[in-house]
N, C-alpha and C. Protein backbone atom coordinates (compact mmCIF):
# COMPACT_ATOMS: atom_id res chain seq x y z
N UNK A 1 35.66 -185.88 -74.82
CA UNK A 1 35.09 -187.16 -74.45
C UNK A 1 33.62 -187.21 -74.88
N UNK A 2 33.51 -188.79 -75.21
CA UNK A 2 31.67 -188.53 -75.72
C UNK A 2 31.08 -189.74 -74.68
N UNK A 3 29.31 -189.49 -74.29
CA UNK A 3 29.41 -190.32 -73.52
C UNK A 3 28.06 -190.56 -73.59
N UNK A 4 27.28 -192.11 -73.82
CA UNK A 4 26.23 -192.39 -73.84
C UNK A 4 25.91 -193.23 -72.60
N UNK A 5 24.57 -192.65 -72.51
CA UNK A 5 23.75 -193.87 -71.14
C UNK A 5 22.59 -194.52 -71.31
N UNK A 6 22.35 -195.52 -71.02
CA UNK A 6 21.38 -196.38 -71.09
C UNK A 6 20.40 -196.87 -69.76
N UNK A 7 19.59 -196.55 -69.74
CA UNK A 7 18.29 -197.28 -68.53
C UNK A 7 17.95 -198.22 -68.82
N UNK A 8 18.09 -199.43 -68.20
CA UNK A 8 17.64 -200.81 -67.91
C UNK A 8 16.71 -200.73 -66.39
N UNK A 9 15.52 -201.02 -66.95
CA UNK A 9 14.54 -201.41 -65.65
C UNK A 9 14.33 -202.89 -65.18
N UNK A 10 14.49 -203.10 -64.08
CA UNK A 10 14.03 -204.55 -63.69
C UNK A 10 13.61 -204.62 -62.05
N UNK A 11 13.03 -205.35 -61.53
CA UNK A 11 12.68 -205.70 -60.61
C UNK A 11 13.26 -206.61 -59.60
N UNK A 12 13.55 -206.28 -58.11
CA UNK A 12 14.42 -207.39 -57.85
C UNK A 12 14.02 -207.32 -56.43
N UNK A 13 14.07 -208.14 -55.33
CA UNK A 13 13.93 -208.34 -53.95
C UNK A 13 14.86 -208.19 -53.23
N UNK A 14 15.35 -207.83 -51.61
CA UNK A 14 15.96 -207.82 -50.71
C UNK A 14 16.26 -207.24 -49.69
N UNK A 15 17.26 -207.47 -48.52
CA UNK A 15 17.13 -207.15 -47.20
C UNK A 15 18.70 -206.99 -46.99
N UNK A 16 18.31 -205.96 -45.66
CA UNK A 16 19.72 -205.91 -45.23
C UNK A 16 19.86 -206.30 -44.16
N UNK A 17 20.93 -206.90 -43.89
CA UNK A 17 21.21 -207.93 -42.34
C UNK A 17 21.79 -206.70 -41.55
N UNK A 18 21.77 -206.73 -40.36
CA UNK A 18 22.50 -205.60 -39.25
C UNK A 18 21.82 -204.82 -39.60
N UNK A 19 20.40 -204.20 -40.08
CA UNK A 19 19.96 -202.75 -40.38
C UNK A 19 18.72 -202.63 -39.62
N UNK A 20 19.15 -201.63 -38.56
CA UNK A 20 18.19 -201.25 -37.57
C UNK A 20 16.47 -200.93 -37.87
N UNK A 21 16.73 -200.28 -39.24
CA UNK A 21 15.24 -199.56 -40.42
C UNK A 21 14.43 -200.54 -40.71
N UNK A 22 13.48 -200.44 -41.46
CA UNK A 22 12.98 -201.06 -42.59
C UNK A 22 13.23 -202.08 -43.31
N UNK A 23 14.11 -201.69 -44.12
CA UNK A 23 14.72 -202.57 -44.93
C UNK A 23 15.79 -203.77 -44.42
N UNK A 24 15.14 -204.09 -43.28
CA UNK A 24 16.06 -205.14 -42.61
C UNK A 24 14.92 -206.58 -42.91
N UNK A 25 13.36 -206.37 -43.39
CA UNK A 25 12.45 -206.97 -43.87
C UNK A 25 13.07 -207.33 -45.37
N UNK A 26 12.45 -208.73 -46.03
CA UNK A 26 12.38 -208.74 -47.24
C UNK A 26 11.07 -207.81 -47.68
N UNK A 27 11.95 -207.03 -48.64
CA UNK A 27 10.98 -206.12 -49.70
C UNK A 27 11.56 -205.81 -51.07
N UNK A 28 10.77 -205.27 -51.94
CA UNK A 28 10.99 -205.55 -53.65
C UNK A 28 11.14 -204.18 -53.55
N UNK A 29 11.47 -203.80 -54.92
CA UNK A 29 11.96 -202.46 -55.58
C UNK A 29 11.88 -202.74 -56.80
N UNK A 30 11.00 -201.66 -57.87
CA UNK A 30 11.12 -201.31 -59.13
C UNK A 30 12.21 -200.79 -59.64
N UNK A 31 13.70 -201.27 -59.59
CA UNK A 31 14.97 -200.52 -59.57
C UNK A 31 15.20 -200.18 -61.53
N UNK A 32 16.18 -199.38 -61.70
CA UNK A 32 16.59 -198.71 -62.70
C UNK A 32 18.19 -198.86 -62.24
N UNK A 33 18.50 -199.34 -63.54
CA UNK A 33 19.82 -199.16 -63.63
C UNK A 33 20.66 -198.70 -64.90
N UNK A 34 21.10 -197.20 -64.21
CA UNK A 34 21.60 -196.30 -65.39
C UNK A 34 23.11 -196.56 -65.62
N UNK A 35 23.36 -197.09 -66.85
CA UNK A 35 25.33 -197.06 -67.72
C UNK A 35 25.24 -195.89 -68.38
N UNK A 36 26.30 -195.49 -67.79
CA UNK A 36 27.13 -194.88 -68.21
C UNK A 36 28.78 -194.81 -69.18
N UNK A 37 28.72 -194.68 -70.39
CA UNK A 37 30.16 -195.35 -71.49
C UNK A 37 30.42 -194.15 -71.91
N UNK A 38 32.08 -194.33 -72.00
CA UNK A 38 32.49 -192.95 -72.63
C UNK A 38 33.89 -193.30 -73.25
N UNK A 39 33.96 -192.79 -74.19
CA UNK A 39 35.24 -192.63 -75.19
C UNK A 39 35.39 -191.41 -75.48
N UNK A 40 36.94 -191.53 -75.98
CA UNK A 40 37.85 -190.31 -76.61
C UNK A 40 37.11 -189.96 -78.34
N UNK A 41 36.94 -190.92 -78.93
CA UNK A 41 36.42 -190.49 -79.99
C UNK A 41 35.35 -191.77 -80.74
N UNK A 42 34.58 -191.38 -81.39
CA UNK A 42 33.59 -192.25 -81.36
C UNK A 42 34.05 -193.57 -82.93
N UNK A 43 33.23 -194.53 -82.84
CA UNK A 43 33.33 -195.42 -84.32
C UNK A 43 32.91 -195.10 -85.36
N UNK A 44 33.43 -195.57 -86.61
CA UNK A 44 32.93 -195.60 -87.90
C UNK A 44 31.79 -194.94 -88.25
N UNK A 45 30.75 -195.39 -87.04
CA UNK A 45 29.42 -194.88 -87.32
C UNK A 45 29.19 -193.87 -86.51
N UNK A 46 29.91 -192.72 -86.02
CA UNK A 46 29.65 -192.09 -84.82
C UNK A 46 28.85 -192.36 -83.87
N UNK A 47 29.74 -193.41 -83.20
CA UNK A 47 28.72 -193.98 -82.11
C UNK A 47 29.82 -194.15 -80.75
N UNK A 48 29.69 -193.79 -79.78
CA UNK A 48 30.26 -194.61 -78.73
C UNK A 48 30.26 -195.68 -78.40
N UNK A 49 29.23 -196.18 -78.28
CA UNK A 49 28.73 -197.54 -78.57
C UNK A 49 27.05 -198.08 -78.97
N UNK A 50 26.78 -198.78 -79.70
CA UNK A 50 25.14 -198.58 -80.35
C UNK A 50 24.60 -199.06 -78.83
N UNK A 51 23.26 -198.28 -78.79
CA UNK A 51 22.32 -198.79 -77.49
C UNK A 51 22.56 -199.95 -77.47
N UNK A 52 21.95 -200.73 -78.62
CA UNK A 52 21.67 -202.34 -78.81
C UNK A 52 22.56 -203.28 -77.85
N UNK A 53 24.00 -202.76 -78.19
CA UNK A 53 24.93 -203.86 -77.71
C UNK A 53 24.57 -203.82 -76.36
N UNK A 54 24.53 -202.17 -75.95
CA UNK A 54 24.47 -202.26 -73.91
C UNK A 54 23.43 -203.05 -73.69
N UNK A 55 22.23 -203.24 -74.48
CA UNK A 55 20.99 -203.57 -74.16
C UNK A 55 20.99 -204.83 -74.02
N UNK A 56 21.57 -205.14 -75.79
CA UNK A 56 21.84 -207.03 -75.36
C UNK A 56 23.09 -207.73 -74.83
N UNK A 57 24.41 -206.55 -73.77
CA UNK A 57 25.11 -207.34 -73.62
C UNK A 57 24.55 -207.33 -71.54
N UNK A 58 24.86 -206.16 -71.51
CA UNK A 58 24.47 -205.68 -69.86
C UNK A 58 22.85 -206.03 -70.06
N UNK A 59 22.02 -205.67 -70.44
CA UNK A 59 20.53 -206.05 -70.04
C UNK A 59 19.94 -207.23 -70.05
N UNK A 60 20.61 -207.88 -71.01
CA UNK A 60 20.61 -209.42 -70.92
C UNK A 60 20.88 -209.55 -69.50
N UNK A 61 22.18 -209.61 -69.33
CA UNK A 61 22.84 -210.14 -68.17
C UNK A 61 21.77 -209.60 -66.98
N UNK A 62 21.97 -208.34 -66.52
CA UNK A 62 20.33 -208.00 -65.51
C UNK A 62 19.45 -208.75 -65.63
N UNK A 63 18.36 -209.03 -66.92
CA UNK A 63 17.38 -209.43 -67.29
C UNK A 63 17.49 -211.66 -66.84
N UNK A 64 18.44 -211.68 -67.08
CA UNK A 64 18.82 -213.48 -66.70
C UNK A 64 19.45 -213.37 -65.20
N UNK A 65 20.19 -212.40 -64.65
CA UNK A 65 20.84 -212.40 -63.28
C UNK A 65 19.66 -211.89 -61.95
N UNK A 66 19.68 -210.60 -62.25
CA UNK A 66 18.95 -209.98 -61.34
C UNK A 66 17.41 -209.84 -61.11
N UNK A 67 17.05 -210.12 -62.55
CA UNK A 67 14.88 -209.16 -62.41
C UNK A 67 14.05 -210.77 -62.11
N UNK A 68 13.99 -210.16 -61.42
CA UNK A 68 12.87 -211.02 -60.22
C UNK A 68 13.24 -211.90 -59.27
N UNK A 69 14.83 -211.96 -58.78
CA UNK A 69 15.44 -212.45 -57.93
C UNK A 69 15.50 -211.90 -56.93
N UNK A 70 16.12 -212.56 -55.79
CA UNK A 70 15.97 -212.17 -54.07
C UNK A 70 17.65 -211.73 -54.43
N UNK A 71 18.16 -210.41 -54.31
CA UNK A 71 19.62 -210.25 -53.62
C UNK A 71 19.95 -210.51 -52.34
N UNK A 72 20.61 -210.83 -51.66
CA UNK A 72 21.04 -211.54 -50.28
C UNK A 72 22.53 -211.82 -50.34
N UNK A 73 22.99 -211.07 -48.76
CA UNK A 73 24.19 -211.22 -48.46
C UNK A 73 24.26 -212.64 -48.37
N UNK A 74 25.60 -213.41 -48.47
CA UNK A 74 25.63 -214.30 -48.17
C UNK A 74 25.23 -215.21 -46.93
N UNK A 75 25.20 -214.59 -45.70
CA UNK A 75 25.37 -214.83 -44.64
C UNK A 75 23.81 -214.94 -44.53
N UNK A 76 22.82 -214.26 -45.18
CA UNK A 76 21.48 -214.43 -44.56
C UNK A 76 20.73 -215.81 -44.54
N UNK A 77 20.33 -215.49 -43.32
CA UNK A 77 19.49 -216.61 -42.69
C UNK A 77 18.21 -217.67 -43.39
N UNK A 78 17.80 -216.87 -44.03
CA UNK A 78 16.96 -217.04 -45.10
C UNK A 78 17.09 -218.60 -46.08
N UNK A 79 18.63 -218.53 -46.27
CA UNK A 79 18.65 -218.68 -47.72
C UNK A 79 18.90 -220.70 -47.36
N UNK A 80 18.61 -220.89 -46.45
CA UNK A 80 18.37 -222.91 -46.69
C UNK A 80 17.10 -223.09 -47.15
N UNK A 81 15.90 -221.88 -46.35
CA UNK A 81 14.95 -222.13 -46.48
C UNK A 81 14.67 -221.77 -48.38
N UNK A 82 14.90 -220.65 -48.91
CA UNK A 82 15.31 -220.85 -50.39
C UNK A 82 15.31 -221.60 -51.24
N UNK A 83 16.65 -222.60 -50.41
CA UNK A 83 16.97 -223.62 -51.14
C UNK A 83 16.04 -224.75 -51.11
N UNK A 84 15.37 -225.19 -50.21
CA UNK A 84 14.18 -225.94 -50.05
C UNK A 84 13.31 -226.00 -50.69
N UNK A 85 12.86 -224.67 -50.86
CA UNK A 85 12.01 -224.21 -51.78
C UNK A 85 12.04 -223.87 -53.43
N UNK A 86 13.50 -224.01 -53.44
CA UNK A 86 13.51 -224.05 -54.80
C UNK A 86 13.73 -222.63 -55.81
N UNK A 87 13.53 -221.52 -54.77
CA UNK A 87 13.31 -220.53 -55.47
C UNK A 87 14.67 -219.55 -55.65
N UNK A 88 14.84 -218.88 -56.40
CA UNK A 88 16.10 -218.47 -57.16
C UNK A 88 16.73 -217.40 -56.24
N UNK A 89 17.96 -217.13 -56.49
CA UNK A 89 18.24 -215.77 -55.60
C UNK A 89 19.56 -215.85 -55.59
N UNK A 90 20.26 -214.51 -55.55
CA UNK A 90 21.53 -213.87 -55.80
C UNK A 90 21.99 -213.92 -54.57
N UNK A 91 23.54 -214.29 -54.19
CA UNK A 91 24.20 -214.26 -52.65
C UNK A 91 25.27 -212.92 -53.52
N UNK A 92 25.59 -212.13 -52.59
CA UNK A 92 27.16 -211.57 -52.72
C UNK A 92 27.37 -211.32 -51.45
N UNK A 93 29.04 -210.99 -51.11
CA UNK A 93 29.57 -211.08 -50.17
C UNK A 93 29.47 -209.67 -49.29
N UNK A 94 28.37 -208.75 -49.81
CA UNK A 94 28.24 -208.08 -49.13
C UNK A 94 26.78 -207.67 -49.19
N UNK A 95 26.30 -207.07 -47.79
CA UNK A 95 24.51 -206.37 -48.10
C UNK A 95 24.29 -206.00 -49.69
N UNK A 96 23.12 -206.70 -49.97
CA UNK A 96 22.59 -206.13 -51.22
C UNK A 96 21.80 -204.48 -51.18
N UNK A 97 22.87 -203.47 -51.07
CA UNK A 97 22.22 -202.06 -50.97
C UNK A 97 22.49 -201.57 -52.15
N UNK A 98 21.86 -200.46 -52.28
CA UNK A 98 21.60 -200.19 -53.69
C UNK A 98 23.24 -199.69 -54.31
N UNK A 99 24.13 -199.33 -53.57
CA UNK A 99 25.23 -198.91 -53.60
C UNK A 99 26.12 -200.39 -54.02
N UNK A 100 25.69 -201.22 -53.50
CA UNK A 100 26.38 -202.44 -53.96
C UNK A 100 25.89 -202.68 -54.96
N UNK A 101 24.85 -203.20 -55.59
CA UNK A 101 24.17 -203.41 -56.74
C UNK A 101 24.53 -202.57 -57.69
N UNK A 102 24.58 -201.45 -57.87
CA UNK A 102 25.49 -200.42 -58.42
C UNK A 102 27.13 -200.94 -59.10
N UNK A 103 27.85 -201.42 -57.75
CA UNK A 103 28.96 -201.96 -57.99
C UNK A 103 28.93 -202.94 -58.63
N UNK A 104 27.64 -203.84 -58.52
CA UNK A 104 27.62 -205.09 -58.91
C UNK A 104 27.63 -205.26 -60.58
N UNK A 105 26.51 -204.30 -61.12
CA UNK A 105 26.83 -203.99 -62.22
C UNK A 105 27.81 -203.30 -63.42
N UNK A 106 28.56 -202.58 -62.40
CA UNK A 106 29.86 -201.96 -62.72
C UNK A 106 30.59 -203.08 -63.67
N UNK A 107 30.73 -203.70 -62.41
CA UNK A 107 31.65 -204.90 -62.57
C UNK A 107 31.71 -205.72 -63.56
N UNK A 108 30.08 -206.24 -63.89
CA UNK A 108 29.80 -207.09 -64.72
C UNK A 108 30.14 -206.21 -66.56
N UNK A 109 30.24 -204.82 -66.52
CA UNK A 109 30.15 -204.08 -67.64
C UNK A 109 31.21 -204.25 -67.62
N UNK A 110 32.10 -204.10 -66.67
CA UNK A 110 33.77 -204.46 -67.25
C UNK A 110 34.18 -205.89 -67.92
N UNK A 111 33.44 -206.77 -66.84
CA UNK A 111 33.96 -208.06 -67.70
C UNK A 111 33.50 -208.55 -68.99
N UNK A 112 32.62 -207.72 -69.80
CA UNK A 112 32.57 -207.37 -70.97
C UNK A 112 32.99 -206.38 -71.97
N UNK A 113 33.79 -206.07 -71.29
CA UNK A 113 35.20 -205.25 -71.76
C UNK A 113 34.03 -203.74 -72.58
N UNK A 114 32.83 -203.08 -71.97
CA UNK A 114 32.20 -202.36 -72.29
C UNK A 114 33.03 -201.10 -71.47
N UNK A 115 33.23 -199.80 -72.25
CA UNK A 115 33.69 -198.77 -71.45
C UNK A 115 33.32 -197.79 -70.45
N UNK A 116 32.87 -198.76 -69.40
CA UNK A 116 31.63 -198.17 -68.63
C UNK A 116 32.71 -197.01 -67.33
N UNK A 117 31.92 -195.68 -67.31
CA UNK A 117 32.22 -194.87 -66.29
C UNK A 117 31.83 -194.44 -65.08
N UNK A 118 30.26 -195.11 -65.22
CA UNK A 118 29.66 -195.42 -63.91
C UNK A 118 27.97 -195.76 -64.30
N UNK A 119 28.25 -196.64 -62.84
CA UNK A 119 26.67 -197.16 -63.16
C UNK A 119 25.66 -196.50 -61.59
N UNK A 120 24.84 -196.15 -61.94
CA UNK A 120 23.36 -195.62 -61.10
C UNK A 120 22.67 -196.87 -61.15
N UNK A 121 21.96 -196.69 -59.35
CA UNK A 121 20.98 -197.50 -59.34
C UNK A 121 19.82 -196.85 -58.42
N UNK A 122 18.60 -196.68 -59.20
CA UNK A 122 17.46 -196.38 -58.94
C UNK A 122 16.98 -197.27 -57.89
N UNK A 123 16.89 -196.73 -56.61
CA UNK A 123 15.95 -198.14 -56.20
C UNK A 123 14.69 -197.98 -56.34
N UNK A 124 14.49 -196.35 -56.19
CA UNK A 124 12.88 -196.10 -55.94
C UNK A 124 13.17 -194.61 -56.82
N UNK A 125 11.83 -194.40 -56.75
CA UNK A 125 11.90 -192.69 -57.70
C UNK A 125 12.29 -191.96 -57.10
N UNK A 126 12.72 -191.95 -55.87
CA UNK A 126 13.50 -190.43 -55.39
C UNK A 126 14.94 -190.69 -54.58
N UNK A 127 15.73 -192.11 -54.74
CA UNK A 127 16.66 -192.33 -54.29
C UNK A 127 17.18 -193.16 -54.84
N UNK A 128 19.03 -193.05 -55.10
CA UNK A 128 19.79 -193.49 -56.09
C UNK A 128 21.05 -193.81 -55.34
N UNK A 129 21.90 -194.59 -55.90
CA UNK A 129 23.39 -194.75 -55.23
C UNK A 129 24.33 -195.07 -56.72
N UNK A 130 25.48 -194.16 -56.90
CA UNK A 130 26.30 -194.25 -57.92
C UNK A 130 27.44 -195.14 -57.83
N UNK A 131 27.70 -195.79 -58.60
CA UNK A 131 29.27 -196.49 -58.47
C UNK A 131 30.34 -195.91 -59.21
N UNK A 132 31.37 -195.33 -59.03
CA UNK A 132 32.08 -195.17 -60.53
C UNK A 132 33.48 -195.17 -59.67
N UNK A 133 34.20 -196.28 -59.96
CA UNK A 133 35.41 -196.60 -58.94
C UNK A 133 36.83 -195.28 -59.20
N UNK A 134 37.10 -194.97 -58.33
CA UNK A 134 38.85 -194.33 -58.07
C UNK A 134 39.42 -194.48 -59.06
N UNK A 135 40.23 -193.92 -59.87
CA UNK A 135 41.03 -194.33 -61.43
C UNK A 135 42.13 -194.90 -60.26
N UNK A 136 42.97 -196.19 -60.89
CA UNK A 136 43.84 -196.32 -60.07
C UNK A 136 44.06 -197.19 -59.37
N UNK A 137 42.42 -196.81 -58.23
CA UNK A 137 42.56 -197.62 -56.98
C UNK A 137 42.29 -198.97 -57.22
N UNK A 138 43.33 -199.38 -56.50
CA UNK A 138 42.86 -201.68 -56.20
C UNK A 138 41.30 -201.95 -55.37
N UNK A 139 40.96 -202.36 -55.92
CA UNK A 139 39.51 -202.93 -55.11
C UNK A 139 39.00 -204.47 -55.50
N UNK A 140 38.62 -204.97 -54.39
CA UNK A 140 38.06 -206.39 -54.38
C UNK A 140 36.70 -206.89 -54.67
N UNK A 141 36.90 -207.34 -56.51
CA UNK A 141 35.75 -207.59 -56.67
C UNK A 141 34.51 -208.01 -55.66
N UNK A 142 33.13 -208.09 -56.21
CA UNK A 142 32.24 -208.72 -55.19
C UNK A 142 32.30 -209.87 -55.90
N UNK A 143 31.61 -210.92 -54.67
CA UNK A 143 31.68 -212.14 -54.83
C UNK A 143 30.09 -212.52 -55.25
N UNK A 144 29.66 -212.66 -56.30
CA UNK A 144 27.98 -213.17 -56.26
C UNK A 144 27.99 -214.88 -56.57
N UNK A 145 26.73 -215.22 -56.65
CA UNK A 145 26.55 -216.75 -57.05
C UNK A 145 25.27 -216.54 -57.07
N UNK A 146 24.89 -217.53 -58.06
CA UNK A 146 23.42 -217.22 -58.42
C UNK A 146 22.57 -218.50 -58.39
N UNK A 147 21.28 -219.14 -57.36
CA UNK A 147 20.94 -220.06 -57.34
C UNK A 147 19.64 -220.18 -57.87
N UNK A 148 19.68 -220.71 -59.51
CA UNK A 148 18.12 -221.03 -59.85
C UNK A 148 17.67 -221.70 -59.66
N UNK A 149 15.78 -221.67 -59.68
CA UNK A 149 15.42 -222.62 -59.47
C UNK A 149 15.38 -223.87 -59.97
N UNK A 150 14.99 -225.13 -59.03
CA UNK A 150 15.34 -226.80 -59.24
C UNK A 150 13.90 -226.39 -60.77
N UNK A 151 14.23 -226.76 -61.72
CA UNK A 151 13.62 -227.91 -62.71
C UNK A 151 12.47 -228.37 -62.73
């Protein structure tokens, strides 16, 4: 098996609802998010896949979805006032923890049919949460929606 990874840095905001800590405040994170792709044997050009594509297919997508947006469970309280205001921000159907965000990007590498084996997410320099799903197992996508700002 051959297997290339790529770091995408971006910046993003959020809180966790029910969390006794800290991070039950809105607060930002300089996050990193490491892909992981792997094949049986590589292309034409011995490549698994060229950086470029991960860069402009997944970093795009980060770079327009996630960097400089508020992540937020759906349910948070927050988010009329948001909308009032105009200002942009990610809902999914579950806490935005770094373990989800992780998943979140997983996900999105699949629906670009990229051969991703797992994705890392940096939140901070000394703590990380991996995604790389069960071969096999059924699991229920997350649900996101993304509200930019009014115009």
């Amino acid at each position: 098996m051959f297997r290339v990874t790529k770091e995408i840095h971006f910046c993003y905001g959020h809180r966790l609802l029910n969390y006794a800590g800290k991070c039950r405040f809105l607060h930002g994170h300089n996050g990193k998010a490491v892909v992981t792709v792997e094949t049986e044997s590589l292309d034409a050009l011995g490549m698994v896949i060229d950086f470029s594509r991960l860069k402009a297919e997944i970093g795009k997508w980060i770079d327009d979805a996630l960097d400089h947006r508020l992540l937020l469970n759906e349910a948070d309280p927050i988010i009329p006032e948001l909308h009032r205001q105009g200002e942009p921000f990610v809902t999914l159907n579950a806490n935005p923890t770094a373990e989800t965000i992780a998943r979140l990007i997983y996900e999105q590498c699949e629906r670009r049919a990229l051969p991703v084996v797992e994705v890392t997410l940096w939140e901070t320099e000394n703590s990380y949460a991996t995604y790389r799903p069960k071969p096999g197992a059924a699991r229920t996508p997350l649900v996101t929606r993304e509200v930019p700002p009014r115009s």
